[in-house]
Structures are given as C-alpha cells and as structure tokens.
N, C-alpha and C. Protein backbone atom coordinates (compact mmCIF):
# COMPACT_ATOMS: atom_id res chain seq x y z
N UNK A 1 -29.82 -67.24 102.86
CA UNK A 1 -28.97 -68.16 102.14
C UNK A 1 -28.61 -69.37 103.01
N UNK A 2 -28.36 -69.34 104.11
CA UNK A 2 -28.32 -70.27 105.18
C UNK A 2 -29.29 -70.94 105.68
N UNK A 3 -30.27 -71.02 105.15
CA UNK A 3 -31.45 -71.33 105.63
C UNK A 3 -31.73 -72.95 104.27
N UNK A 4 -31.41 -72.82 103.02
CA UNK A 4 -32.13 -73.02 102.33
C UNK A 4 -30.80 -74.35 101.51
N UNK A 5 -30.99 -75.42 100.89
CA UNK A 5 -30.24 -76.81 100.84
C UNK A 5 -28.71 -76.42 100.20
N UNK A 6 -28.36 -75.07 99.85
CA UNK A 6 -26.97 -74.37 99.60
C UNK A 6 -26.26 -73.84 100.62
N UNK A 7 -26.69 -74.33 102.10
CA UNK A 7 -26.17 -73.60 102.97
C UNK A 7 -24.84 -73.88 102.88
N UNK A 8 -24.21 -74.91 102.91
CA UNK A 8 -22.83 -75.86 103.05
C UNK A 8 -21.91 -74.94 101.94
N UNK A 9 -22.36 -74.75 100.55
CA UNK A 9 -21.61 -74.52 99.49
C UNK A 9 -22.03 -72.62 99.97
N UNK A 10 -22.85 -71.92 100.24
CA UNK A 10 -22.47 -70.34 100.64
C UNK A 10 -21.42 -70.00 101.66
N UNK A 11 -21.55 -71.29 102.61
CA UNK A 11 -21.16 -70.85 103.68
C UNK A 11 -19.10 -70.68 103.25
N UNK A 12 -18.84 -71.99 102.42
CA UNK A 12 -17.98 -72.13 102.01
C UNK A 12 -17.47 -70.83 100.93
N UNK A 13 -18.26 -70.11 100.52
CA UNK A 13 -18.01 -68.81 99.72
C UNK A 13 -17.70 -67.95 100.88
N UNK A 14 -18.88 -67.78 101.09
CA UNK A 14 -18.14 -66.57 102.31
C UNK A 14 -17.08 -66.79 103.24
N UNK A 15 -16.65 -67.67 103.32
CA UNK A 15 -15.39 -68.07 103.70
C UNK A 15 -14.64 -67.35 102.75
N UNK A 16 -14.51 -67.96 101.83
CA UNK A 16 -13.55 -67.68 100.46
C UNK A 16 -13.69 -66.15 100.50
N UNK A 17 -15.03 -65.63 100.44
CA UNK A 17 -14.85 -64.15 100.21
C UNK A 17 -13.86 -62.90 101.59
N UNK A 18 -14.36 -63.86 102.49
CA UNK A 18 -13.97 -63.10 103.73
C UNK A 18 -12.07 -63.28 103.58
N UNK A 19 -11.95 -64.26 103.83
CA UNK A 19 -10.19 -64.43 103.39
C UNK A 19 -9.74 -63.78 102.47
N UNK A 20 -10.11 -63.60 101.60
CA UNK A 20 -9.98 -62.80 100.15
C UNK A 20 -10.03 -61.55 100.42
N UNK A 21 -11.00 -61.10 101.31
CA UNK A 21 -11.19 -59.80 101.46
C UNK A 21 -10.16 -59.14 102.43
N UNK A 22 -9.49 -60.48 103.30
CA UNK A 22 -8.22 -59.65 104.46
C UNK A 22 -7.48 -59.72 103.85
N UNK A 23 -6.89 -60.30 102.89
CA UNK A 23 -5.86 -60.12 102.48
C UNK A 23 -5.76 -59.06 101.09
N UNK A 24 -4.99 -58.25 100.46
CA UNK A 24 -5.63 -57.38 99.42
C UNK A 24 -5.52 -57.80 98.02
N UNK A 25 -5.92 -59.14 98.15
CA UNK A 25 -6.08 -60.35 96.69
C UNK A 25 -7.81 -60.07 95.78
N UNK A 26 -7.85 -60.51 95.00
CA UNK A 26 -9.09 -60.46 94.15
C UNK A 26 -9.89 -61.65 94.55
N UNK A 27 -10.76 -60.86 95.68
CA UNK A 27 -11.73 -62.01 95.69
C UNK A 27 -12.66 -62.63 94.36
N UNK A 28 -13.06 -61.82 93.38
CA UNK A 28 -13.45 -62.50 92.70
C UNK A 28 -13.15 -63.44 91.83
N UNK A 29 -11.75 -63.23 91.63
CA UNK A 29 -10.74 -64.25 91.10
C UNK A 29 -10.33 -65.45 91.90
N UNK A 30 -10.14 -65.06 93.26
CA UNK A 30 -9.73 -66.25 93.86
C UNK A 30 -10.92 -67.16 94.28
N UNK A 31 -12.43 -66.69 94.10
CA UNK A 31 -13.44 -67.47 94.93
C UNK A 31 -14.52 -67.41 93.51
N UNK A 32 -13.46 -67.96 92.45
CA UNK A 32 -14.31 -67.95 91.00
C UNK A 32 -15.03 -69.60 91.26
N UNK A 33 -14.53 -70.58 91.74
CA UNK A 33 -14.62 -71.82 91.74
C UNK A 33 -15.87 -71.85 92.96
N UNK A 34 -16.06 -71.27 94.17
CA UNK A 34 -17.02 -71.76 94.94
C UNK A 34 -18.24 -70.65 94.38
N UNK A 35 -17.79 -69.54 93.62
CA UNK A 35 -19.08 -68.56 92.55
C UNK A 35 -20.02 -69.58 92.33
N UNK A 36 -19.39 -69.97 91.18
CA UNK A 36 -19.47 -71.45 90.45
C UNK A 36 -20.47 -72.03 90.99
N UNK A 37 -20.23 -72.85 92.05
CA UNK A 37 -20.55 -73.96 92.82
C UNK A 37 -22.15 -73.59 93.19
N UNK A 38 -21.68 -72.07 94.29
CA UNK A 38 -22.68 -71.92 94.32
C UNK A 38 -24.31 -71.50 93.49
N UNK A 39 -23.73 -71.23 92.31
CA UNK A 39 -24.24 -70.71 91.81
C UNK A 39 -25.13 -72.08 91.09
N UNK A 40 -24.60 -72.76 90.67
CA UNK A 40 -25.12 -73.96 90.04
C UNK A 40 -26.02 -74.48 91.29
N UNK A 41 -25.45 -74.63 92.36
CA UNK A 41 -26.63 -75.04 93.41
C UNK A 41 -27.96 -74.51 93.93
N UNK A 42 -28.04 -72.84 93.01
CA UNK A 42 -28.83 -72.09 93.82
C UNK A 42 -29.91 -71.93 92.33
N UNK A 43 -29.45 -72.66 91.22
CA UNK A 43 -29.92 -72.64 90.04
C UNK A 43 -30.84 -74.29 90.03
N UNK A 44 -30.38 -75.13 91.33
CA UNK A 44 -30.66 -76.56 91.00
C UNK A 44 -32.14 -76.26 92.05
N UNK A 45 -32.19 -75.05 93.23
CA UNK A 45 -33.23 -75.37 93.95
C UNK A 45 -33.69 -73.59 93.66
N UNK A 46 -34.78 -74.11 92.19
CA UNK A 46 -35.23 -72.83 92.47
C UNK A 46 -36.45 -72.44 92.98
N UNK A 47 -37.02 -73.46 93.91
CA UNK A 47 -38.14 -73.16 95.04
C UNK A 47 -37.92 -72.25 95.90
N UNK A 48 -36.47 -72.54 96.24
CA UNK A 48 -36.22 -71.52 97.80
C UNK A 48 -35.20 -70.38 97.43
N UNK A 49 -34.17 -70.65 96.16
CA UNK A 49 -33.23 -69.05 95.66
C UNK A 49 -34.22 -68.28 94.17
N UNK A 50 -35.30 -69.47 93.85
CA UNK A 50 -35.52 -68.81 92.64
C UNK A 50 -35.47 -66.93 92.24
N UNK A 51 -36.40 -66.80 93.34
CA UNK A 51 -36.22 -64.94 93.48
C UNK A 51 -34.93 -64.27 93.89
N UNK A 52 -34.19 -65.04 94.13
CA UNK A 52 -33.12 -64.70 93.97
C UNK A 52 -32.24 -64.46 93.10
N UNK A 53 -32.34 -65.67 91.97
CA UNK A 53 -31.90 -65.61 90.49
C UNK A 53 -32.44 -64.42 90.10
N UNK A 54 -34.02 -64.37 89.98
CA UNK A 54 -34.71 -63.70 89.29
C UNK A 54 -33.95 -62.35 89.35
N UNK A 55 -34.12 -61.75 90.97
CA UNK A 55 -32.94 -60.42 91.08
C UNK A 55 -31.98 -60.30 90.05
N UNK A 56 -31.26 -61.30 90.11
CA UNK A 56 -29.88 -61.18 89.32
C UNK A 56 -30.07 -60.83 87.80
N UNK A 57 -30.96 -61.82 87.49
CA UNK A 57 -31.23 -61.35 86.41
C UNK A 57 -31.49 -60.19 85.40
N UNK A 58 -32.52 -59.90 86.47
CA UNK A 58 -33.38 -58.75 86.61
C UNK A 58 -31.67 -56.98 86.38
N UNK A 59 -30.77 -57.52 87.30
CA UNK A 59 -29.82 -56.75 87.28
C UNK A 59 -28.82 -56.66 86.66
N UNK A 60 -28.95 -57.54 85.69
CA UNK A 60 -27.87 -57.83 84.55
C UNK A 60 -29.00 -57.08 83.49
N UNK A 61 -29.72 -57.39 83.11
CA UNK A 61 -30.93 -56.96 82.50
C UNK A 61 -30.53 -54.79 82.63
N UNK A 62 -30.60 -54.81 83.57
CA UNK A 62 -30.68 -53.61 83.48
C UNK A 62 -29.70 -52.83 83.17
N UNK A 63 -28.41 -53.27 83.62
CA UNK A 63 -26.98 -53.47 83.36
C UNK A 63 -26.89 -52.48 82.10
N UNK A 64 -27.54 -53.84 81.31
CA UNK A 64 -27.08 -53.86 79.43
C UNK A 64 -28.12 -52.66 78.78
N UNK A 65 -29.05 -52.48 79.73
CA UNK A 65 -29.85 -51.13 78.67
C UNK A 65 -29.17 -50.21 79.62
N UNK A 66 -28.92 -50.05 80.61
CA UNK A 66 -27.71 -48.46 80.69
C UNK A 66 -26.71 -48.96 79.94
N UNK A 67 -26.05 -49.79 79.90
CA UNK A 67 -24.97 -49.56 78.72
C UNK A 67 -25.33 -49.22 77.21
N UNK A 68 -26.25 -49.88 76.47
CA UNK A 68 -27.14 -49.59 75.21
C UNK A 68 -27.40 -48.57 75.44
N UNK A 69 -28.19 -47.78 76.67
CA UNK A 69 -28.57 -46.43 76.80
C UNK A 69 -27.01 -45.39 76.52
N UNK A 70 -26.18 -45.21 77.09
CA UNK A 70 -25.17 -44.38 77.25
C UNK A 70 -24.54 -45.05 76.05
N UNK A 71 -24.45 -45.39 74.93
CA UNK A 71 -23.87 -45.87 74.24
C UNK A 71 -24.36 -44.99 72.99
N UNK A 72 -25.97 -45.24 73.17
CA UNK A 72 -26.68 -44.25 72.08
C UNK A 72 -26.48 -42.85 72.30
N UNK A 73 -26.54 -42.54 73.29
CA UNK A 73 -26.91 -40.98 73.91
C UNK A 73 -25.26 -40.68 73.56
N UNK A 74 -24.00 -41.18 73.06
CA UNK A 74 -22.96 -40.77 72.71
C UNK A 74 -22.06 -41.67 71.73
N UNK A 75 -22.80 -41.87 70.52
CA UNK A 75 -22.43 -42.82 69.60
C UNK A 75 -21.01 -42.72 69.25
N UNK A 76 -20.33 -41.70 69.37
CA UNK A 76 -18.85 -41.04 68.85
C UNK A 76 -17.76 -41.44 69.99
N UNK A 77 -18.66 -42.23 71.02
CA UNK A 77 -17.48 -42.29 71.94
C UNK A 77 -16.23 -43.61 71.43
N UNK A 78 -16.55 -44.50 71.05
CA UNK A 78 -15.61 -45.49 70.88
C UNK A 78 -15.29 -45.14 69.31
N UNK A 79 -15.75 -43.96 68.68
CA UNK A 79 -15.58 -44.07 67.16
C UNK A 79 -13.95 -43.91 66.99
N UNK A 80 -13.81 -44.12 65.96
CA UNK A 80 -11.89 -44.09 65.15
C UNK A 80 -12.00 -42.95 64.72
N UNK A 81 -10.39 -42.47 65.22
CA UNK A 81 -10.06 -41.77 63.85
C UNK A 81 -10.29 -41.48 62.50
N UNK A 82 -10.83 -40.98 61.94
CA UNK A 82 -11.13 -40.76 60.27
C UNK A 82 -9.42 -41.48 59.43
N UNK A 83 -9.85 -42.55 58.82
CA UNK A 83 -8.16 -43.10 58.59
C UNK A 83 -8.46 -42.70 56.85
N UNK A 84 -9.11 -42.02 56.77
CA UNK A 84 -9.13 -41.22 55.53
C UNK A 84 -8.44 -40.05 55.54
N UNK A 85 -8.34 -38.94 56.72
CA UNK A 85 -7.53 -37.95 57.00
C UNK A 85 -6.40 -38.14 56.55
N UNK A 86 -5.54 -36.77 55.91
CA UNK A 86 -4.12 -37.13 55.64
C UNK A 86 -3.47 -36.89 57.08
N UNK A 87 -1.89 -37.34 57.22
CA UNK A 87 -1.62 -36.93 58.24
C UNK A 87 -1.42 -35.70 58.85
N UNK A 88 -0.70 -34.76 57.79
CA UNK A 88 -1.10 -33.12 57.78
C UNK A 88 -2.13 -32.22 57.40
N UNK A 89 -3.24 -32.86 57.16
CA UNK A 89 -4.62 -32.15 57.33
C UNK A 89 -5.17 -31.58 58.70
N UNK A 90 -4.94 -30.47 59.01
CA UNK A 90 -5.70 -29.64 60.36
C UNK A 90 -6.68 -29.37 60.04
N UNK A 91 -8.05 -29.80 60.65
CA UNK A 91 -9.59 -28.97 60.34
C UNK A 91 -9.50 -27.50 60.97
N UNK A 92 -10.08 -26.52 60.84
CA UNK A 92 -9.99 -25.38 60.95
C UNK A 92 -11.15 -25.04 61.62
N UNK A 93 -12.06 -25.82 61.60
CA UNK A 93 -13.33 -25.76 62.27
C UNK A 93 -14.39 -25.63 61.38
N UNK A 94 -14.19 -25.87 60.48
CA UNK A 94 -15.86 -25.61 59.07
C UNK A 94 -15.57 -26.81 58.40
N UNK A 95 -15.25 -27.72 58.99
CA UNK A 95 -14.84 -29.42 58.05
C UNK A 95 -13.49 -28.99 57.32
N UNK A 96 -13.19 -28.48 56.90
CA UNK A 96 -12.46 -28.08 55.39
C UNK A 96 -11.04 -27.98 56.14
N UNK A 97 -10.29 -29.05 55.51
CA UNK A 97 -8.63 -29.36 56.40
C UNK A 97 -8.05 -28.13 55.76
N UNK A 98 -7.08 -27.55 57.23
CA UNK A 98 -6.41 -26.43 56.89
C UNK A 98 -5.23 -26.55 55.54
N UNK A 99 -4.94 -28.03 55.60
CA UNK A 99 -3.97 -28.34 54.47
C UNK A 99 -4.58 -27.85 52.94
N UNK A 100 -5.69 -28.26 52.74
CA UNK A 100 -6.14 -28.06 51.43
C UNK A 100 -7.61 -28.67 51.32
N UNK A 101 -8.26 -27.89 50.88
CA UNK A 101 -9.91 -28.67 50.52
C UNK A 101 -10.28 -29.20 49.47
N UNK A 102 -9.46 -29.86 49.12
CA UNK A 102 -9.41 -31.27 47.48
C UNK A 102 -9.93 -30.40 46.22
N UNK A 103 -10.29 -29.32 46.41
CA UNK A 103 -10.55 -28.11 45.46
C UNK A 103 -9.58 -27.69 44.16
N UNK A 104 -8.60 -27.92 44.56
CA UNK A 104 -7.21 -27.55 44.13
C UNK A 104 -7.33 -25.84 44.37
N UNK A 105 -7.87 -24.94 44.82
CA UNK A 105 -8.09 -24.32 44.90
C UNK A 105 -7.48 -23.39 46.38
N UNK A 106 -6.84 -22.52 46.17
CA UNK A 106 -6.19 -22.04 47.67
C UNK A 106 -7.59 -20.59 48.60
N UNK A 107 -7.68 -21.46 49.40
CA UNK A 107 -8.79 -20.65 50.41
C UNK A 107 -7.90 -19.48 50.79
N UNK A 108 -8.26 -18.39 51.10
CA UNK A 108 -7.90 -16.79 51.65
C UNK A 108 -8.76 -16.37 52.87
C-alpha cells in the first residue's frame, strides 16, 4: 500500500486506525472519512490496487451467499409469530391448539 500513488492518503488511515485503536473508540466510525478517501483513491489507480479491489470484492461476494446460504438452510429463523393464533391457543404438539380445534367439537 505504501508503495503505490495512495501512499499519503493510507498512511493517513493508519494513523487514524492506530489512534482509534489506543484509545477504546470505534475505529471504524471515527476513520469513516479517510475509509472514504482512501478508498476512492485506490479505485482511481486500478493498475497498482486493482487486485486489491478485486479481493474485496471477491469478499463481499462471498459474504452475501453465506448469508443467502444460512438463510435458506433455516428459513423460520426471522419468521413471525402466527398473528392468526388466538392469544389462549396452546398447541399441544399435533398442530391442533389446546384451546379448541375450530371443530366446535371437544377433543378427549
């Protein structure tokens, strides 16, 4: 990274990150502005960071299919409540709420 026409604007991050990091503040919050900076600079020369982007990419990329992945593999995780349930309906374990099974009919 020091090598290549972003040296000035990394060097200035890792600054930011290193300060950030002694003190027990959010570096990523506080060094959102030289992110930024650098980031736009390392996007303007992509002869010498291009494979570098590419990485990133590449790792956001992968990111989003483990999330899509674990998302499928447990579709019920973010699901709601049934807001059809009454509030005193207990399932009993065979679907059929311990309150009553719309039957009108009393189970034994």
């Amino acid at each position: 990274m020091k090598g290549g026409s972003c040296k000035d604007v990394f060097v200035a991050w890792e600054k930011c990150v290193d300060a950030s990091r002694g003190d027990s503040d959010n570096f990523v919050e506080n060094c959102l502005e030289q992110t930024r900076l650098l980031k736009d600079c390392m996007e303007e020369n992509p002869d010498y960071y291009g494979i570098m982007l590419q990485a990133e990419q590449e790792s956001l990329a992968e990111e989003e299919q483990n999330r899509e992945a674990n998302a499928n593999a447990n579709p019920n995780a973010n699901a709601k409540p049934n807001a059809n349930a009454n509030a005193g309906d207990v399932a009993d374990g065979d679907g059929v709420s311990a309150a009553g099974s719309g039957s009108g009919v009393e189970q034994q």
